[in-house]
C-alpha atoms as a PDB file:
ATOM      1  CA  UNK A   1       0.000   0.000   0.000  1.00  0.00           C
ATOM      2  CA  UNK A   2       2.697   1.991   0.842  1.00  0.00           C
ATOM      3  CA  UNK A   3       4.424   1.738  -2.303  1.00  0.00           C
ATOM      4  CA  UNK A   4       1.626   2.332  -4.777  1.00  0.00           C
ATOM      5  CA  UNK A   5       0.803   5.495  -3.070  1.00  0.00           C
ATOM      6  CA  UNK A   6       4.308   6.649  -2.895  1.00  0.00           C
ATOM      7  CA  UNK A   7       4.721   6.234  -6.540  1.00  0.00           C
ATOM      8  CA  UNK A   8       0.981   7.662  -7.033  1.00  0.00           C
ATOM      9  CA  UNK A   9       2.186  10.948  -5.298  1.00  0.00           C
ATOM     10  CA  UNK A  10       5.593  10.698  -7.062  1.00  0.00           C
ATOM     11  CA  UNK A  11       3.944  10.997 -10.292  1.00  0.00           C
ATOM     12  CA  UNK A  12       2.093  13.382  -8.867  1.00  0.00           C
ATOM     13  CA  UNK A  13       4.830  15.780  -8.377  1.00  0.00           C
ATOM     14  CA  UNK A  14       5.628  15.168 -12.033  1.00  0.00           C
ATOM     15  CA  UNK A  15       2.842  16.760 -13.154  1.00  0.00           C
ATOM     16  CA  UNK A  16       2.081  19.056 -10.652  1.00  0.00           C
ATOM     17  CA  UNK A  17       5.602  20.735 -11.114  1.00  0.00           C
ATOM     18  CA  UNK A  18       6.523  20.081 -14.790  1.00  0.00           C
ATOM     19  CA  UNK A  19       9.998  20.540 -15.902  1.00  0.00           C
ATOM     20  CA  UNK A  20      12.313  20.353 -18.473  1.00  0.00           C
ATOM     21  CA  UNK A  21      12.434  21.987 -21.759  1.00  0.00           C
ATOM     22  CA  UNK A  22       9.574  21.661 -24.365  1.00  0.00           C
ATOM     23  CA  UNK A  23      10.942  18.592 -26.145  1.00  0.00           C
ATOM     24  CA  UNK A  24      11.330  16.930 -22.820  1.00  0.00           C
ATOM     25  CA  UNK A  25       8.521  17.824 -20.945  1.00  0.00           C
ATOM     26  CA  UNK A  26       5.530  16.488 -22.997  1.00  0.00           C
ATOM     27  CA  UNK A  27       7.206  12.859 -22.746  1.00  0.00           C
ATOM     28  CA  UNK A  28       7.384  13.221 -18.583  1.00  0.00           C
ATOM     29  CA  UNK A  29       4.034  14.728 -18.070  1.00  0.00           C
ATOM     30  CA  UNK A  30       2.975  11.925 -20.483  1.00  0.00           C
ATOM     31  CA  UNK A  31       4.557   9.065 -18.523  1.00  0.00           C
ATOM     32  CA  UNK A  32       3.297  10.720 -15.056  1.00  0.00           C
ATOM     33  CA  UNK A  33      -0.010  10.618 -16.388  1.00  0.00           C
ATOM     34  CA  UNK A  34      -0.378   7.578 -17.600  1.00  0.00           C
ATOM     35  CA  UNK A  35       1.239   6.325 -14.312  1.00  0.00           C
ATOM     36  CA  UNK A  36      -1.475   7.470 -12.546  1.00  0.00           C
ATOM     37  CA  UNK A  37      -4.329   6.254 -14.641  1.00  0.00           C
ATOM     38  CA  UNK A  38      -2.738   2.776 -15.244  1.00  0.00           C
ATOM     39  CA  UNK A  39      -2.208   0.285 -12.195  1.00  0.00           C
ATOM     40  CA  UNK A  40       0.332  -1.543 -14.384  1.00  0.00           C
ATOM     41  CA  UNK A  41       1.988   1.681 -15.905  1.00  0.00           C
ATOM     42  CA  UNK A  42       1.991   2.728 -12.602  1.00  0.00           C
ATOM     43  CA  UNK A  43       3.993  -0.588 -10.904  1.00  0.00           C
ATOM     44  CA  UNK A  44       6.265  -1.332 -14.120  1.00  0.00           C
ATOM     45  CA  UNK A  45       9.893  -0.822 -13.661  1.00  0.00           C
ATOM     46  CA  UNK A  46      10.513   0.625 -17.055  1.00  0.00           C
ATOM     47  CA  UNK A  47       8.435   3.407 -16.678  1.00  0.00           C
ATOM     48  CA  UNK A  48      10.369   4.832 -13.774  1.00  0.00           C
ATOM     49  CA  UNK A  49      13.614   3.836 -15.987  1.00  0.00           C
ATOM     50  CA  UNK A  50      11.938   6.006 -18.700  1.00  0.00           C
ATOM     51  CA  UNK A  51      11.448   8.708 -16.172  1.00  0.00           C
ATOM     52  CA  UNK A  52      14.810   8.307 -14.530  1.00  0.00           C
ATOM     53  CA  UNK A  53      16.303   8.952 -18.151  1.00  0.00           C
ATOM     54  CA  UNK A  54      14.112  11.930 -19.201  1.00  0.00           C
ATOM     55  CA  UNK A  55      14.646  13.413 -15.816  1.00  0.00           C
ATOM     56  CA  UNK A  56      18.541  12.944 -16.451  1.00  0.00           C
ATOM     57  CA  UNK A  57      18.429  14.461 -19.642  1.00  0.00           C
ATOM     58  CA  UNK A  58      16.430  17.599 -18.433  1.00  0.00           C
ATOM     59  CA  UNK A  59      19.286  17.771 -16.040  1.00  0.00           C
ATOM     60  CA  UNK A  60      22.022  17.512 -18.946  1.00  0.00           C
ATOM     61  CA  UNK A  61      19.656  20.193 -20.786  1.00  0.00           C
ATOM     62  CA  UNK A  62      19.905  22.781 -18.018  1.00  0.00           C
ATOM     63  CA  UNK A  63      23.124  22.140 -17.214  1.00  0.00           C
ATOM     64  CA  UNK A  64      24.891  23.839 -14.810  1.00  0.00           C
ATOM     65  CA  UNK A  65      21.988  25.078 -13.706  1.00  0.00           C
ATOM     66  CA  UNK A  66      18.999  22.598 -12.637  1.00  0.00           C
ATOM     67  CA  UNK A  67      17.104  22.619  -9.868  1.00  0.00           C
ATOM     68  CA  UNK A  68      18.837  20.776  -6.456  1.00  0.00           C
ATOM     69  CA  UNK A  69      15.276  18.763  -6.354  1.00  0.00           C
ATOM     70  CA  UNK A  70      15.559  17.583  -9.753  1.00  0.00           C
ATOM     71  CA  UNK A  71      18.384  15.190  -8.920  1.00  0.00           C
ATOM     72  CA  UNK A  72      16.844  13.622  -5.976  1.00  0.00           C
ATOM     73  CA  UNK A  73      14.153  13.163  -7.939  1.00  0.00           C
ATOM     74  CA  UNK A  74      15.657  11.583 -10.548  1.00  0.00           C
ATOM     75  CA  UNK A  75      17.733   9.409  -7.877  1.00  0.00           C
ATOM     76  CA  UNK A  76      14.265   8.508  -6.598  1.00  0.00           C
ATOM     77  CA  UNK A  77      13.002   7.575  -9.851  1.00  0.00           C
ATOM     78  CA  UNK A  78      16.182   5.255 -10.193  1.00  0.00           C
ATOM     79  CA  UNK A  79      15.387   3.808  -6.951  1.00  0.00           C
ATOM     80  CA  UNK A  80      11.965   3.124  -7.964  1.00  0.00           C
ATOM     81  CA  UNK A  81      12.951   0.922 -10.871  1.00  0.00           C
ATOM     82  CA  UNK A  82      15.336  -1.161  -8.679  1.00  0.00           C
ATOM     83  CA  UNK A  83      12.894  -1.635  -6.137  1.00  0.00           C
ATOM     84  CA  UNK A  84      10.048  -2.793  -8.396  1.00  0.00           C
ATOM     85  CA  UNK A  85      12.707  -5.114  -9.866  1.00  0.00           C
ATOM     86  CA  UNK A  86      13.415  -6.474  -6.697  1.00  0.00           C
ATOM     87  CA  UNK A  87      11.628  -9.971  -4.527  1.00  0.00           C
ATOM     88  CA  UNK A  88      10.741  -7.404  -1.982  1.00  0.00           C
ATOM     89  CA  UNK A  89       9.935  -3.588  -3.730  1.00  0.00           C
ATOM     90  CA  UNK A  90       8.861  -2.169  -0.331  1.00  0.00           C
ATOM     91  CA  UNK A  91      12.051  -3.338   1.564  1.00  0.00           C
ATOM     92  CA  UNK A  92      13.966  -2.160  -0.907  1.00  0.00           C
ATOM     93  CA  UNK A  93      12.080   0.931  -1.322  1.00  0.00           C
ATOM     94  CA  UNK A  94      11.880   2.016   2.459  1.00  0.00           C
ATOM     95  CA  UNK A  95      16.185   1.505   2.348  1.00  0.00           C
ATOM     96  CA  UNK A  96      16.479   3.445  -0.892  1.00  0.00           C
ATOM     97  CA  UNK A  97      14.318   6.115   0.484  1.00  0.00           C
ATOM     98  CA  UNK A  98      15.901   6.376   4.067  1.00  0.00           C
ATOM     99  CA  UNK A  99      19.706   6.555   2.800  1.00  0.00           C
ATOM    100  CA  UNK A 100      18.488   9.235  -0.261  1.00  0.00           C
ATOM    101  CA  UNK A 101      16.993  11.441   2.577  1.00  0.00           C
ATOM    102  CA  UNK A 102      19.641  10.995   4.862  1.00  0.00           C
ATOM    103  CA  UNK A 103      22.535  12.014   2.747  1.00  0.00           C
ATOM    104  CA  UNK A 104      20.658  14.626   0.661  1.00  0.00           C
ATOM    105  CA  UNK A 105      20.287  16.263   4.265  1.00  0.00           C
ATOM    106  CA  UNK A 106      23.913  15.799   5.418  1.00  0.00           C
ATOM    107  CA  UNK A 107      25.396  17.225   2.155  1.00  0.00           C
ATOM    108  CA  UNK A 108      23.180  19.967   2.870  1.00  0.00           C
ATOM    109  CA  UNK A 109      24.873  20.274   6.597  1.00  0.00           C
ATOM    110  CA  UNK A 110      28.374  20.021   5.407  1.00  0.00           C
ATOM    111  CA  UNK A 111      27.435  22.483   2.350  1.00  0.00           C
ATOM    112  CA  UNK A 112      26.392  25.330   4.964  1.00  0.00           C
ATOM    113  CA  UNK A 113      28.523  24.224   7.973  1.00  0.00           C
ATOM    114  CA  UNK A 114      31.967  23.671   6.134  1.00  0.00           C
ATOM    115  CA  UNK A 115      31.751  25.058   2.599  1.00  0.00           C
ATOM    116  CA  UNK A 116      30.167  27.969   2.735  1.00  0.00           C
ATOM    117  CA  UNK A 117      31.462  30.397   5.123  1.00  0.00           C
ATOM    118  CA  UNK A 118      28.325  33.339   4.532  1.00  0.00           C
ATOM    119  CA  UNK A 119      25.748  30.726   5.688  1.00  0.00           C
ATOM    120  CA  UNK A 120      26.153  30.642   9.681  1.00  0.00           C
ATOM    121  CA  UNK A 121      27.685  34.312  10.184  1.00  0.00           C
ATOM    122  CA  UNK A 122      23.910  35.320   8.688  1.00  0.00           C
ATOM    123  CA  UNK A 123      25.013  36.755   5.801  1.00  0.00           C
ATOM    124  CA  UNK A 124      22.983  34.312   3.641  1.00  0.00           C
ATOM    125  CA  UNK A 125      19.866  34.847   4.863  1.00  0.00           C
ATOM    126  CA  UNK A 126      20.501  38.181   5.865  1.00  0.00           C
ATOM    127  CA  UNK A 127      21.086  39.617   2.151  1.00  0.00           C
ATOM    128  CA  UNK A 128      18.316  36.523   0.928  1.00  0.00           C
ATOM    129  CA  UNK A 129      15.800  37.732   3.188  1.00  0.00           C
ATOM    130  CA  UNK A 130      16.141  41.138   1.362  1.00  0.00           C
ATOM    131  CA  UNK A 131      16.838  40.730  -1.944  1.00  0.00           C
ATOM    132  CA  UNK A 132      14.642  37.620  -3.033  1.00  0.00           C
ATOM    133  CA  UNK A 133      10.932  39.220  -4.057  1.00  0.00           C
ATOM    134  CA  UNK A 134       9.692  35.461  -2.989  1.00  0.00           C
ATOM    135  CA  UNK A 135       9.883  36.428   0.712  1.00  0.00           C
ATOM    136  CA  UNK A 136       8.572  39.831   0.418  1.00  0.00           C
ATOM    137  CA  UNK A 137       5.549  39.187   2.118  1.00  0.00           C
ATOM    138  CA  UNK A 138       7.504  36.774   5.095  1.00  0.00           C
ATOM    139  CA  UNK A 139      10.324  39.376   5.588  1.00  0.00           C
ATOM    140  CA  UNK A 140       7.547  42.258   6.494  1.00  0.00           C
ATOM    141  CA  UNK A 141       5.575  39.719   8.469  1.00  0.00           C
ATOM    142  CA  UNK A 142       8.277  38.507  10.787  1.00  0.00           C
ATOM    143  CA  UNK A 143      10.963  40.881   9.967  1.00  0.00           C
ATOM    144  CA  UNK A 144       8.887  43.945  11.074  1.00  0.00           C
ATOM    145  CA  UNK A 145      10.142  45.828   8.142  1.00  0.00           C
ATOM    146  CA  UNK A 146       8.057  48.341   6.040  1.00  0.00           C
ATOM    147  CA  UNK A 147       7.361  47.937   2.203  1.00  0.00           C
ATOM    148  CA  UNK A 148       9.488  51.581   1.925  1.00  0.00           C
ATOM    149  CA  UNK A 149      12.571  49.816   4.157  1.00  0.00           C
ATOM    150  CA  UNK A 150      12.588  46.780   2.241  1.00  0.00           C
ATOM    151  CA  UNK A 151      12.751  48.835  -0.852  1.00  0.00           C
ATOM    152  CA  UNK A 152      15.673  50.614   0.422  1.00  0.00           C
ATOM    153  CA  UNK A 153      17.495  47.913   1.432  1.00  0.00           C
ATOM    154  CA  UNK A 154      16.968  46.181  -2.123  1.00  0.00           C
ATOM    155  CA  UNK A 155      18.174  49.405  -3.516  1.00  0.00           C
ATOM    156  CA  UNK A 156      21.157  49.796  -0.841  1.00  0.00           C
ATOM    157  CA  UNK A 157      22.495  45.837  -1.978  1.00  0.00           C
ATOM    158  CA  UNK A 158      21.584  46.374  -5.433  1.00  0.00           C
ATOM    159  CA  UNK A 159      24.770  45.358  -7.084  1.00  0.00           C
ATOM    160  CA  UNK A 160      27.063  47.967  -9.311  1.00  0.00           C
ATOM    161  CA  UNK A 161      28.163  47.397 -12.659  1.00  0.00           C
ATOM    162  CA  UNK A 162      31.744  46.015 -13.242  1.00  0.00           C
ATOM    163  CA  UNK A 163      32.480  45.764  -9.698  1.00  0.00           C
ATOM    164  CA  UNK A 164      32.283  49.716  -8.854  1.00  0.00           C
ATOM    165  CA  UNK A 165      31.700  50.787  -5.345  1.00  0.00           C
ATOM    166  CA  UNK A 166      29.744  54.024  -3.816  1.00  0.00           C
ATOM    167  CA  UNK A 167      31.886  56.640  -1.888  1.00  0.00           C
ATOM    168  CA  UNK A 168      29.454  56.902   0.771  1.00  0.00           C
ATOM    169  CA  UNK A 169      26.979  53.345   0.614  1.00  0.00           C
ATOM    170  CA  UNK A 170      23.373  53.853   1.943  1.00  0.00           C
ATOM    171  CA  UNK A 171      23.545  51.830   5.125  1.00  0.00           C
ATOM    172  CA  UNK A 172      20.688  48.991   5.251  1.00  0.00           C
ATOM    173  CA  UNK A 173      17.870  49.709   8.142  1.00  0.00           C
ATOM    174  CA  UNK A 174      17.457  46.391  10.125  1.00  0.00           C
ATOM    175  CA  UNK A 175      15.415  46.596  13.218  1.00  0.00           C
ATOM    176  CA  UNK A 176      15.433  44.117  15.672  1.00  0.00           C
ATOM    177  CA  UNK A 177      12.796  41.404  14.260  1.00  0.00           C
ATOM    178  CA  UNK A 178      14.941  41.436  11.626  1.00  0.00           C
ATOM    179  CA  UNK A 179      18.263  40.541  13.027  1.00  0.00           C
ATOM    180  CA  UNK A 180      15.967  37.939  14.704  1.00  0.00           C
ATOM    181  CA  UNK A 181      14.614  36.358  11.724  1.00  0.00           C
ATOM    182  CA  UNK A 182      17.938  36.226  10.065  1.00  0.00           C
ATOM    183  CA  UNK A 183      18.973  34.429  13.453  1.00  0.00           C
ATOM    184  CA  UNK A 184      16.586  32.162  13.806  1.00  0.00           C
ATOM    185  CA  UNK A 185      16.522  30.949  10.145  1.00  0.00           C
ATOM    186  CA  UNK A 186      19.927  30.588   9.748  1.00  0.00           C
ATOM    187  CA  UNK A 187      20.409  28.228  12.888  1.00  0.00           C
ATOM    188  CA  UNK A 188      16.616  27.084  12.924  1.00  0.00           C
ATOM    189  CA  UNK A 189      17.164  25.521   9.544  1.00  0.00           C
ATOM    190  CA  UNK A 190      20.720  24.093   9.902  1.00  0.00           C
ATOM    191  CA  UNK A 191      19.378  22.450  13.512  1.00  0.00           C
ATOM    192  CA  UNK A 192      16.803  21.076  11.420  1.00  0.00           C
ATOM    193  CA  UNK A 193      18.857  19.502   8.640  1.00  0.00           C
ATOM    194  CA  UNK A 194      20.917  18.313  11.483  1.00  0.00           C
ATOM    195  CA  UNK A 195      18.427  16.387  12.997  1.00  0.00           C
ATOM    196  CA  UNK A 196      16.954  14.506   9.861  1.00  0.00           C
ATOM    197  CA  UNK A 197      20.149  14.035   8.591  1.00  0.00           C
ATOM    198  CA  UNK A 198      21.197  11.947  12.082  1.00  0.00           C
ATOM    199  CA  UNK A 199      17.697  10.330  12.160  1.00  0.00           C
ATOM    200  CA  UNK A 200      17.755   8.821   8.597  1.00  0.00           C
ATOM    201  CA  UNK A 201      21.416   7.877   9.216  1.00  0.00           C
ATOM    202  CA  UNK A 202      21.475   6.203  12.326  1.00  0.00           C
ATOM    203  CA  UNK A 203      20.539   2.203  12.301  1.00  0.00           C
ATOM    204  CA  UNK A 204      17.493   1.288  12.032  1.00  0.00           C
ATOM    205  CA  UNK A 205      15.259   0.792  14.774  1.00  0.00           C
ATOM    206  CA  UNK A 206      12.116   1.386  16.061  1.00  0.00           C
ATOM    207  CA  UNK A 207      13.065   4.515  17.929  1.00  0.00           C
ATOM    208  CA  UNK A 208      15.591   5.908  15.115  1.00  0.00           C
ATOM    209  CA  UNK A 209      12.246   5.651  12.469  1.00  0.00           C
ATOM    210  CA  UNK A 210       9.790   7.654  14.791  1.00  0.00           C
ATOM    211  CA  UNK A 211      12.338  10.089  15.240  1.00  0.00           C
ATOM    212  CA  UNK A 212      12.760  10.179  11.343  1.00  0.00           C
ATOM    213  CA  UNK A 213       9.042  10.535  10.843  1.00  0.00           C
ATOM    214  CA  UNK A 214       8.810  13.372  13.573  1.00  0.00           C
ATOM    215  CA  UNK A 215      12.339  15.504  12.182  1.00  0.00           C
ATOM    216  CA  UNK A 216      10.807  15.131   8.581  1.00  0.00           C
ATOM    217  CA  UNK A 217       7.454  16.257   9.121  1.00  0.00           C
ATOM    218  CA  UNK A 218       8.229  18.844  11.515  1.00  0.00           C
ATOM    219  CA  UNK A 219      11.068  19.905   8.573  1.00  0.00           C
ATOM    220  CA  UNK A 220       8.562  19.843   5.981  1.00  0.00           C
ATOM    221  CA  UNK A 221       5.430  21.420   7.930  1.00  0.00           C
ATOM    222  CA  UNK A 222       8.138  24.211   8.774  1.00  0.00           C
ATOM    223  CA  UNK A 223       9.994  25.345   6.157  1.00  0.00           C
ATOM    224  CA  UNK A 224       7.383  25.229   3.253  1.00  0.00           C
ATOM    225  CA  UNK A 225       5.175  27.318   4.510  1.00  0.00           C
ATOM    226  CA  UNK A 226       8.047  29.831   3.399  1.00  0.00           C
ATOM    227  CA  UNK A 227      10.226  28.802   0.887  1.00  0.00           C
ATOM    228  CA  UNK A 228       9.249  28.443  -2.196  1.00  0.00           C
ATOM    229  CA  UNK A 229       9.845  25.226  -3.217  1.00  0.00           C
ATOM    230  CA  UNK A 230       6.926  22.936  -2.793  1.00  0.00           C
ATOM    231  CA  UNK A 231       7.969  20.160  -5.397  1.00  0.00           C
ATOM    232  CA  UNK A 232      11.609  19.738  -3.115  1.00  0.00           C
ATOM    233  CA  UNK A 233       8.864  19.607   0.095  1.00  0.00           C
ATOM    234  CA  UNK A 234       6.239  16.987  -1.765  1.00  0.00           C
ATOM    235  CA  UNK A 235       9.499  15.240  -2.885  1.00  0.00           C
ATOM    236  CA  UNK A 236      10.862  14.244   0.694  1.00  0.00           C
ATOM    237  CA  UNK A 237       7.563  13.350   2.174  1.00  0.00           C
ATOM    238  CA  UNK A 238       6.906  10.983  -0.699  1.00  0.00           C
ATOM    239  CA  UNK A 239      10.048   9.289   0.301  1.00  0.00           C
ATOM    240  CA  UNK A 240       8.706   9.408   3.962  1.00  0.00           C
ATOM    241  CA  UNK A 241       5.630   7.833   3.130  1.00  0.00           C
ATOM    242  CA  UNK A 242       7.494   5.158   1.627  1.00  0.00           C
ATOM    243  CA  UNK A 243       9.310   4.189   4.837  1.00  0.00           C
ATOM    244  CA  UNK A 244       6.075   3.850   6.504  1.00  0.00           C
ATOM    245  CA  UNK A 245       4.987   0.162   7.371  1.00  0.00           C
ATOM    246  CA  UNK A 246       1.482  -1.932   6.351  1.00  0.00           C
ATOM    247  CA  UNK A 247       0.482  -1.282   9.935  1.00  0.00           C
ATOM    248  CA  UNK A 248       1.269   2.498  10.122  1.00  0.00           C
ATOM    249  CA  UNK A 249      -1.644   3.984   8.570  1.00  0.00           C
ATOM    250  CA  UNK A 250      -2.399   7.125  10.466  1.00  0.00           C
ATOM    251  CA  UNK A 251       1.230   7.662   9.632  1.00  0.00           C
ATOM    252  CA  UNK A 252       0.335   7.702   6.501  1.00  0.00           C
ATOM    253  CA  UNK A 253      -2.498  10.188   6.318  1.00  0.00           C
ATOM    254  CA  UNK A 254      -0.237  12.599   8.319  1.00  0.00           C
ATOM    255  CA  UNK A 255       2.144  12.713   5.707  1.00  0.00           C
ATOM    256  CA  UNK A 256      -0.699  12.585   2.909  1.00  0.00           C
ATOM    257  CA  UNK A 257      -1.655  15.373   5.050  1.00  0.00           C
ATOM    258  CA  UNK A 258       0.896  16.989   5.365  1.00  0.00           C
ATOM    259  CA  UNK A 259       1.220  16.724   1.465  1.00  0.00           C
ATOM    260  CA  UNK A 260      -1.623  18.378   0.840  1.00  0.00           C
ATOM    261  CA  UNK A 261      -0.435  21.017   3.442  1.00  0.00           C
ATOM    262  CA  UNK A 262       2.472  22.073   1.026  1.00  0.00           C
ATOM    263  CA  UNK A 263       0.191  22.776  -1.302  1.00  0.00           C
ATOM    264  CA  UNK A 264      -1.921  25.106   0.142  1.00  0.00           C
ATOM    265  CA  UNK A 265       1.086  26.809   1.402  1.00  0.00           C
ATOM    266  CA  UNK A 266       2.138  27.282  -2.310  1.00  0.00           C
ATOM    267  CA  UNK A 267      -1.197  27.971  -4.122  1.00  0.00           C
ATOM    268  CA  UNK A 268      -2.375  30.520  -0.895  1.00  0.00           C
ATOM    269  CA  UNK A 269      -0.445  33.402  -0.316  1.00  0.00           C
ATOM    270  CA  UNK A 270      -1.104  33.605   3.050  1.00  0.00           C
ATOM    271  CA  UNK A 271       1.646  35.557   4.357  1.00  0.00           C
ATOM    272  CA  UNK A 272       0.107  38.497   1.397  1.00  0.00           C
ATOM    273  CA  UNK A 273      -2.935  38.129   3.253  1.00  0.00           C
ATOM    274  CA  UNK A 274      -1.404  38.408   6.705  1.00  0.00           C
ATOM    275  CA  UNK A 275       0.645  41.863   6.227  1.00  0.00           C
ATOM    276  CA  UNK A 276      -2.282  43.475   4.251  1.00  0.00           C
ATOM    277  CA  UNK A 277      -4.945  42.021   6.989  1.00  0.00           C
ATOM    278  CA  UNK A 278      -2.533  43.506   9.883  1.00  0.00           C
ATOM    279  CA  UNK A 279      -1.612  47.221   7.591  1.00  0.00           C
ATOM    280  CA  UNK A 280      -5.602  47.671   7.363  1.00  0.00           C
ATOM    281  CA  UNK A 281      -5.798  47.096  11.366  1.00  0.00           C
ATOM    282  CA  UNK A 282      -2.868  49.642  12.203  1.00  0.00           C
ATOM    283  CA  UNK A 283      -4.767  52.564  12.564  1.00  0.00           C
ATOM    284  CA  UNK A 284      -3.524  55.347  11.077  1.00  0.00           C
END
């Protein structure tokens, strides 16, 4: 059961978030579709080997430049076909799933911790918060800044041409919520990683998979609700699904749930809502 609905919402992502260039992406949303509508489409191993190709030459298409998501998915869509090749898919499966998880999240921990020496001074998220128009909404919500400080800030980090630097730079206005959001993200996040990436790695046991289940959802009901990446979100809890036993089934609806979650958080813009809901209460 497990398997045929993690492959259901793996398809799902497919066509949901469609990628690739035009001669690519007619044959993948074809192939998700058909997944879905066909029980044997669905549980053949050559149609995830036919998806595991396209998706590596959308990757070869873009290149240098694809999405991080795209190659776990295409990893997962590798793992797929092995598993429904093997005596026992959902053994297979639930392994495949709990080492891609686990390393996708430690690469991300040594990425920020050890290779990248803006992420845990704040500087990432600090110029991020700022500069991406995807978190303008978030930034004013939790950031306490204005619509008029944000733009001066974008203007203040707005880079010059070939290099060139201003005499006298406009200094960037940060209050206090800021400097806390930029804190809290920063470490929040890498904590997070941590912890998933420890869960999935440790042996498995009974205790090491609830607290696999518990970091991923917690990661996933978290940080989606802000970034802006719901097929990387929909992604990892398909793979958590996938770990989930015959007998877990409430288990499963929470992720399923959770799922679905994601994708309100990207088709509502809630945070929109929230600073133009709290601007009309301000009085004036």
């Amino acid at each position: 059961m497990s398997v045929q609905l993690a492959l259901r919402l793996t398809a799902l992502v497919l066509l949901l978030r469609p990628m690739g260039p035009w001669t690519l992406r007619p044959l993948i949303l074809a192939a998700a579709g058909l997944a879905l509508l066909s029980p044997r489409v669905l549980m053949s191993s050559w149609t995830w080997y036919g998806l595991t190709a396209l998706l590596a030459a959308r990757i070869v298409a873009d290149w240098p430049l694809p999405d991080n998501h795209v190659y776990l998915l295409m990893y997962w869509c590798l793992a797929i076909s092995l598993a429904l090749g093997a005596a026992t898919p959902d053994r297979v499966l639930m392994t495949s799933a709990r080492l891609l998880i686990g390393t996708a999240f430690l690469m991300a921990i040594i990425w920020k911790g050890m290779l990248s020496p803006d992420y845990l001074d704040g500087r990432f998220f600090r110029v991020t918060w700022l500069t991406d128009e995807r978190f303008g909404d978030a930034v004013q919500l939790f950031g306490q800044l204005s619509q008029p400080q944000l733009e001066h800030n974008r203007v203040a980090l707005r880079p010059m041409p070939e290099g060139a630097r201003l005499v006298h730079p406009p200094s960037l206005e940060e209050p206090s919520a800021f400097r806390h959001l930029v804190l809290a993200s920063t470490w929040g996040i890498f904590t997070l990683e941590a912890l998933v990436a420890v869960a999935f790695l440790c042996p498995p046991g009974k205790r090491s998979s609830m607290a696999q289940h518990a970091a991923l959802l917690c990661f996933c009901g978290m940080i989606y609700a802000i970034a802006p990446v719901a097929g990387f979100g929909w992604l990892l809890l398909t793979m958590g699904l996938a770990l989930c036993r015959a007998d877990q089934q409430v288990l499963r609806g929470v992720y399923v749930g959770t799922w679905f979650l994601v994708l309100l958080y990207s088709e509502v813009p809630w945070a929109h809502l929230m600073v133009a809901w709290l601007s009309s209460s301000t009085p004036i």
